[in-house]
Protein backbone atom coordinates (compact mmCIF):
# COMPACT_ATOMS: atom_id res chain seq x y z
CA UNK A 1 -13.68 -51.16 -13.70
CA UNK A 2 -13.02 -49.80 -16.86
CA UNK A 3 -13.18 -52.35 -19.98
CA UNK A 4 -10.05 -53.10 -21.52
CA UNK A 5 -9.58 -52.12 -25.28
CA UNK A 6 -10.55 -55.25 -28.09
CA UNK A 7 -7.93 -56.30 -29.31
CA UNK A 8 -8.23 -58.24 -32.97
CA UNK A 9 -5.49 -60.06 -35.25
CA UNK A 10 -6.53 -56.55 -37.64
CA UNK A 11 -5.73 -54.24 -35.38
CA UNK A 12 -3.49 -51.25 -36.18
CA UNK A 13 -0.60 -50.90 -34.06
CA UNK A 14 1.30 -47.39 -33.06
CA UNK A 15 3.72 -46.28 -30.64
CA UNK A 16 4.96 -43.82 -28.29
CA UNK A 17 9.15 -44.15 -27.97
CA UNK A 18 10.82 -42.60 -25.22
CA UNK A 19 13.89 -43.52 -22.76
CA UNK A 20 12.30 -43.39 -20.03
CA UNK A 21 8.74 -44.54 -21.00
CA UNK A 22 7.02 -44.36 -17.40
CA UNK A 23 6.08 -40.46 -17.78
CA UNK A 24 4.43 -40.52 -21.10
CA UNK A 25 0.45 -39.85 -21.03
CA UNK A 26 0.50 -40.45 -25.02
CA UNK A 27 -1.77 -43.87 -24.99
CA UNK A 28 -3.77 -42.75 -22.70
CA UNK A 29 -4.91 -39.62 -24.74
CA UNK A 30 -5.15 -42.09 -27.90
CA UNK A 31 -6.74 -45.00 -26.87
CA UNK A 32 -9.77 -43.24 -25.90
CA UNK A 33 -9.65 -41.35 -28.88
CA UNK A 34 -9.57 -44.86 -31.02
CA UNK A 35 -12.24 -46.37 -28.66
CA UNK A 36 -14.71 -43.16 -29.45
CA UNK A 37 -14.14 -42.95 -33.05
CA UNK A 38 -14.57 -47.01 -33.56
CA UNK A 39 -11.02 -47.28 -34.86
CA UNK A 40 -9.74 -50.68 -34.55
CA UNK A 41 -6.08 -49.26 -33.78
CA UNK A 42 -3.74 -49.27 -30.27
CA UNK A 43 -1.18 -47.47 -29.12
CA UNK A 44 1.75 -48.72 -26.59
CA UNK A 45 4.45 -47.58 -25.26
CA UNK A 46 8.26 -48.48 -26.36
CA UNK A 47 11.18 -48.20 -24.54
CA UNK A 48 13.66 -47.41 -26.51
CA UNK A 49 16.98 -46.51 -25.64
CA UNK A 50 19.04 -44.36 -27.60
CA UNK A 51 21.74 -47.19 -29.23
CA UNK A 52 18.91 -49.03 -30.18
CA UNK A 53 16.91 -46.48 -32.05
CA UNK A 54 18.11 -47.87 -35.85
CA UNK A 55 17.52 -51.54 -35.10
CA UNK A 56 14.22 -50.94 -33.58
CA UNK A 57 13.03 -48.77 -36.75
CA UNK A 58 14.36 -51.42 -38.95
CA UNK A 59 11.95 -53.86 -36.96
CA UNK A 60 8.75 -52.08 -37.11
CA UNK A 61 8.96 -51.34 -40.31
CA UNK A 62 8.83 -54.53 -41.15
CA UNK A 63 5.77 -54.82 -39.71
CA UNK A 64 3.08 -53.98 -41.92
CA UNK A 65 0.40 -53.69 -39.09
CA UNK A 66 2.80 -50.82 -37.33
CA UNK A 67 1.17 -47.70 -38.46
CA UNK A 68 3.44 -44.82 -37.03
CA UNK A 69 4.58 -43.20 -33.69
CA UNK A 70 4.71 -40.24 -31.23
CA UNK A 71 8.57 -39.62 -30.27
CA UNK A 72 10.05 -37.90 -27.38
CA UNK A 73 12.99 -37.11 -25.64
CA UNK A 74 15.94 -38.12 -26.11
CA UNK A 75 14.76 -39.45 -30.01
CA UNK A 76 13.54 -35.82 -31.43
CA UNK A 77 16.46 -35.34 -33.48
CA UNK A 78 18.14 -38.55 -33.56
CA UNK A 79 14.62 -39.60 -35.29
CA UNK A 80 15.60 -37.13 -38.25
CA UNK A 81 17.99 -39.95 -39.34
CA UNK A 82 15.81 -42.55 -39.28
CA UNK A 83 12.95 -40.73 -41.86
CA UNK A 84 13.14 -40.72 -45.48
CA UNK A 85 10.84 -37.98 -45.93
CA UNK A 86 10.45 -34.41 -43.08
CA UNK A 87 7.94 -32.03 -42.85
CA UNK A 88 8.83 -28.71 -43.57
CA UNK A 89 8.33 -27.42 -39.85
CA UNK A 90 10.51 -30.84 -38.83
CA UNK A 91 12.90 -30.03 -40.96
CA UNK A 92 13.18 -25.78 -40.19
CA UNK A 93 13.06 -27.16 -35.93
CA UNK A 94 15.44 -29.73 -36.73
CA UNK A 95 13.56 -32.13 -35.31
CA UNK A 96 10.60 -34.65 -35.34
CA UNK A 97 8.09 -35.64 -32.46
CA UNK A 98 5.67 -37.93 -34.51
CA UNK A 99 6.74 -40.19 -37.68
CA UNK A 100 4.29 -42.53 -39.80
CA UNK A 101 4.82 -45.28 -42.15
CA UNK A 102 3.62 -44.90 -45.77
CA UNK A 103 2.60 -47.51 -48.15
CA UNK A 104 6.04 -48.36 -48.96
CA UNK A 105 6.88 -48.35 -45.33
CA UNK A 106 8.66 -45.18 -46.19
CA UNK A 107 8.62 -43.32 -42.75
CA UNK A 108 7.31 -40.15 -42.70
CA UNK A 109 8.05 -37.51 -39.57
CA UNK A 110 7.58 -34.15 -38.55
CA UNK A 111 6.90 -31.46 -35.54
CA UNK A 112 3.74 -30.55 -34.68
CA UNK A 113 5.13 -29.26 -31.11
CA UNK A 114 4.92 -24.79 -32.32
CA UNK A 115 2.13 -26.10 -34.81
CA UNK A 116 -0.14 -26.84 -31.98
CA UNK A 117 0.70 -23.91 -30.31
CA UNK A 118 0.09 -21.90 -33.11
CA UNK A 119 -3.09 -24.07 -34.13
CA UNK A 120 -4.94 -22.94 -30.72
CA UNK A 121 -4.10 -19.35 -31.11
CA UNK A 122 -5.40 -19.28 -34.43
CA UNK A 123 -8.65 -21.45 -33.21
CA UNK A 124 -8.92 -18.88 -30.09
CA UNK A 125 -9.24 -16.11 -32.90
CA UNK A 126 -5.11 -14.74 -32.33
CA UNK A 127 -3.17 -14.35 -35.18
CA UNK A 128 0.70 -13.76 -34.76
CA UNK A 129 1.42 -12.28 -38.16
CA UNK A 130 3.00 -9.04 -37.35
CA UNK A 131 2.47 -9.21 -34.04
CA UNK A 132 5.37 -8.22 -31.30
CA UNK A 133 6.58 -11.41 -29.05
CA UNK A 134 8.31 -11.39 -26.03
CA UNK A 135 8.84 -15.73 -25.44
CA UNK A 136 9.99 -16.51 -22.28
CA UNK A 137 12.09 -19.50 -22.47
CA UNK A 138 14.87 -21.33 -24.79
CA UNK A 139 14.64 -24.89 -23.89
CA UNK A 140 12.85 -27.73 -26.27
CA UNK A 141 8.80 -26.56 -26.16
CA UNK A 142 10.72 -23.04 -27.07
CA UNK A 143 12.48 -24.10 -29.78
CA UNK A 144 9.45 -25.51 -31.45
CA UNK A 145 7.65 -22.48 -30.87
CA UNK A 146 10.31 -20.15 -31.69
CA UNK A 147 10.78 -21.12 -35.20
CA UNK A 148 6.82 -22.05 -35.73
CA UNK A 149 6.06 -17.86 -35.04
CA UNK A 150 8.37 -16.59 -37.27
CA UNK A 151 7.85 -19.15 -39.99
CA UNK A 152 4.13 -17.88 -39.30
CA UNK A 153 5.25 -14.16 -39.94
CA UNK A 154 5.77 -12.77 -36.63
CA UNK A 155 6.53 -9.63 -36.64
CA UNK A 156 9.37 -9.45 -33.62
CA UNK A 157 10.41 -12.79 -31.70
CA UNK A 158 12.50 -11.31 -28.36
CA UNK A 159 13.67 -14.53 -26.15
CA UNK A 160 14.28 -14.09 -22.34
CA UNK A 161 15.95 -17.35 -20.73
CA UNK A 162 17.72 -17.57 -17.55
CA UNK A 163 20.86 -19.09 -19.09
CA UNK A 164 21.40 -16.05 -21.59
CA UNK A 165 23.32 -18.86 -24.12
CA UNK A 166 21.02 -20.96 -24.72
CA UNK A 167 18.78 -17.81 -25.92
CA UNK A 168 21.36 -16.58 -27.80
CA UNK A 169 22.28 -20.09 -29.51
CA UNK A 170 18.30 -20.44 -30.41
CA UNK A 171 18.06 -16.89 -31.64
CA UNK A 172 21.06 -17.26 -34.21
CA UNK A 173 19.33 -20.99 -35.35
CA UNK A 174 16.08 -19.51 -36.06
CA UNK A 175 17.55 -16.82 -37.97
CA UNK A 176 20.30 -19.17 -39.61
CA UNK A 177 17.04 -21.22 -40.77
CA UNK A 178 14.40 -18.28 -41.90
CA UNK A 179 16.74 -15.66 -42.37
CA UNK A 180 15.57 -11.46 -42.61
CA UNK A 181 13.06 -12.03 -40.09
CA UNK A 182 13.51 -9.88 -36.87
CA UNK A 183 14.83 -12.40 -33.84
CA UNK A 184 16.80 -11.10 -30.62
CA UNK A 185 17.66 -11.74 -27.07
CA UNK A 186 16.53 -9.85 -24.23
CA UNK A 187 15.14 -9.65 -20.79
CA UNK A 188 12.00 -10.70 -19.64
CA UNK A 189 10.06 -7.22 -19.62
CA UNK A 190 7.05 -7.79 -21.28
CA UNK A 191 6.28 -3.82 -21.83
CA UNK A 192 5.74 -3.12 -25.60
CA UNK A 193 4.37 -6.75 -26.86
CA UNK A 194 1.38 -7.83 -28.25
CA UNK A 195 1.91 -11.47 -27.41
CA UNK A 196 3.59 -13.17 -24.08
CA UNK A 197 4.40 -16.90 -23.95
CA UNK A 198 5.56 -18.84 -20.78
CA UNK A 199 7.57 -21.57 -22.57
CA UNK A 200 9.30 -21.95 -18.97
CA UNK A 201 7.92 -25.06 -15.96
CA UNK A 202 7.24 -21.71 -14.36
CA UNK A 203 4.03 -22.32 -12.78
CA UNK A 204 4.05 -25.97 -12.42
CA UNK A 205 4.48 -25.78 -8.51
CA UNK A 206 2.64 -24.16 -6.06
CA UNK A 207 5.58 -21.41 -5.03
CA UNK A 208 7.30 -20.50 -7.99
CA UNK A 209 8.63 -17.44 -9.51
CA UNK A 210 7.03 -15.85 -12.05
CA UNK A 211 8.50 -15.77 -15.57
CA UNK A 212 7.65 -12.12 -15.97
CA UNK A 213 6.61 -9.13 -13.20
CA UNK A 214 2.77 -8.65 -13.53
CA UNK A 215 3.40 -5.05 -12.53
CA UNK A 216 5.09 -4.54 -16.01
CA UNK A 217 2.26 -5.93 -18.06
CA UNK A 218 0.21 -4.55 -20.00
CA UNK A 219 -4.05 -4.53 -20.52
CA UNK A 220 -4.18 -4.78 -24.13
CA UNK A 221 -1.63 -7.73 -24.14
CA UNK A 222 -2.34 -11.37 -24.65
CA UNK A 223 -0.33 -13.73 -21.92
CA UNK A 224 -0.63 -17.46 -23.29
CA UNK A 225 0.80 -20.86 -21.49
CA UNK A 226 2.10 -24.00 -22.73
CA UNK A 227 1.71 -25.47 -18.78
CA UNK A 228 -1.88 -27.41 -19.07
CA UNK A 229 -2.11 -28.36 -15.28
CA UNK A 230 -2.90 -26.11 -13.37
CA UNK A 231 -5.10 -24.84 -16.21
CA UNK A 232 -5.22 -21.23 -14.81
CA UNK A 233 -1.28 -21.08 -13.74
CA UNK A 234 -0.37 -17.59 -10.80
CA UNK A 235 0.68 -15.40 -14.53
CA UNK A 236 -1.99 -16.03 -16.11
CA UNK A 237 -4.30 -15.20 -13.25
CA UNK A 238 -1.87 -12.08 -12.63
CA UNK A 239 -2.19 -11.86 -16.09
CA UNK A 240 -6.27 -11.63 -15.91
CA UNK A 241 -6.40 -9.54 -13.15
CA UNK A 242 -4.54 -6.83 -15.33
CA UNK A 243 -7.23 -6.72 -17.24
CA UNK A 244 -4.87 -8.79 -20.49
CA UNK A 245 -6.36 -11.53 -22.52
CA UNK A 246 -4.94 -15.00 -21.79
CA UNK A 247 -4.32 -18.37 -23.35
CA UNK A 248 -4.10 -21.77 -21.97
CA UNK A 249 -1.79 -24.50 -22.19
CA UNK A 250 -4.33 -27.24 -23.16
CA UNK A 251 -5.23 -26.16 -26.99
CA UNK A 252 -1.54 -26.88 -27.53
CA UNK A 253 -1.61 -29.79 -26.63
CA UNK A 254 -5.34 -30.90 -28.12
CA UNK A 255 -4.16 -29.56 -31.69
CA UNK A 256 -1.09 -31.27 -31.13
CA UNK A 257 -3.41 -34.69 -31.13
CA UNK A 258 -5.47 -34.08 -34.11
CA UNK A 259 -1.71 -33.16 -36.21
CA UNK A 260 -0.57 -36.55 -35.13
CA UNK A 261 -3.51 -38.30 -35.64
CA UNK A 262 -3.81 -37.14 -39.31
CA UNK A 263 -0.57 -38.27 -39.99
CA UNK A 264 -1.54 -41.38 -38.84
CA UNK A 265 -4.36 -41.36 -41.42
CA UNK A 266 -7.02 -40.37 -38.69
CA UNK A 267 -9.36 -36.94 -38.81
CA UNK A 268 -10.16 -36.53 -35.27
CA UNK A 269 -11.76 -33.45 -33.75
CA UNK A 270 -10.03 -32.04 -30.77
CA UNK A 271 -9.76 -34.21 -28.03
């Protein structure tokens, strides 16, 4: 049996909010993490539900033991309200996903969902300055990443979604927000780009489609993932077989950690 965490009367306190709270994996990533670097700090989930989302900020900051938190759906953007100071990414994405208290219990957000995407490229040795993207997908993880690779200097951002509107409707925010920079809709043909991104649950179940045809790629492309289980999802191994070089999901997610945790006043290594 594994031994529970110690617990002290000076022990920092963080959170993850979310409504519901049964998916999230966020304490169990942290704890660890705490436990390994000898931080006397916890993390627990909230449930908070949307109409409660002022009066339960108002309560934890005032307590001064409440470091900070990880935020999810449905609180992204409602969150915005809440801080008195936003990152610049938070503030270009229009919304936060992590939010710390300063010494004047001042809270503190922003988005490190593109960052860690762009974080693991970077770390993997790809740079998307100037680079060609075809991004297939407009829903939240998108959104993040959307405005993170232009912000970043991409050189083209094309975005393929199912439900045209919704990549039309992220297409005109991106370049509403970072404006001159090259954004448009189109299909999912990855022919011509130097970067492919799955931002779609494409891949998450044995049987689905594929987000692009692996006939149409390319050898000299790179095919990247946000999806971290499987870790080898059927593009990217279509993907590999075609000779391209591919990207997991999981760096997203471990530079996602180490953004949070230095907000939280913590310099971990990657997870």
């Amino acid at each position: 049996m594994r031994a529970c965490l110690t617990i002290t009367g000076r022990t920092r306190v963080f959170g993850i909010i979310a409504d519901p709270i049964g998916h999230v994996h966020a304490p169990s990533v942290f704890n660890p993490l705490f436990e390994k670097h000898g931080v006397d700090a916890v993390m627990v989930p909230l449930h908070v539900r949307p109409d409660d989302l002022g009066t339960t900020i108002a309560g934890l900051r005032a307590l001064p033991n409440f470091g900070g938190m990880a935020i999810t759906l449905p609180h992204k953007v409602t969150m915005m309200e809440q801080c008195q100071e936003i990152g610049r990414l938070g503030r270009l994405i229009g919304a936060v996903n992590f939010a710390a208290f300063d010494e004047e219990r001042r809270l503190i957000g922003d988005n490190c969902d593109g960052l860690g995407f762009l974080d693991g490229l970077r770390a993997a040795g790809h740079e998307v300055r100037g680079r060609d993207i075809l991004m297939v997908g407009a829903g939240g993880a998108a959104r993040a990443i959307g405005f993170t690779l232009v912000d970043a200097g991409a050189g083209r951002l094309v975005i393929a979604n199912r439900t045209r509107s919704k990549a039309e409707e992220l297409a005109e925010a991106i370049t509403a927000a970072i404006p001159g920079r090259p954004v448009a809709v189109g299909t999912a043909d990855p022919r011509g780009f130097d970067l492919v991104i799955n931002t779609t649950s494409l891949g998450l179940d044995a049987g689905d489609a594929l987000p692009v045809d692996p006939d149409l790629l390319e050898p000299e492309q790179l095919v990247a993932e946000i999806i971290m289980s499987p870790v080898e999802t059927p593009i990217l191994a279509a993907a590999r077989a075609k000779g391209c070089a591919i990207h997991f999901g999981r760096p997203m997610f471990q530079h996602q950690v180490t953004a949070i945790a230095r907000l939280f006043g913590y310099d971990f290594p990657l997870p």
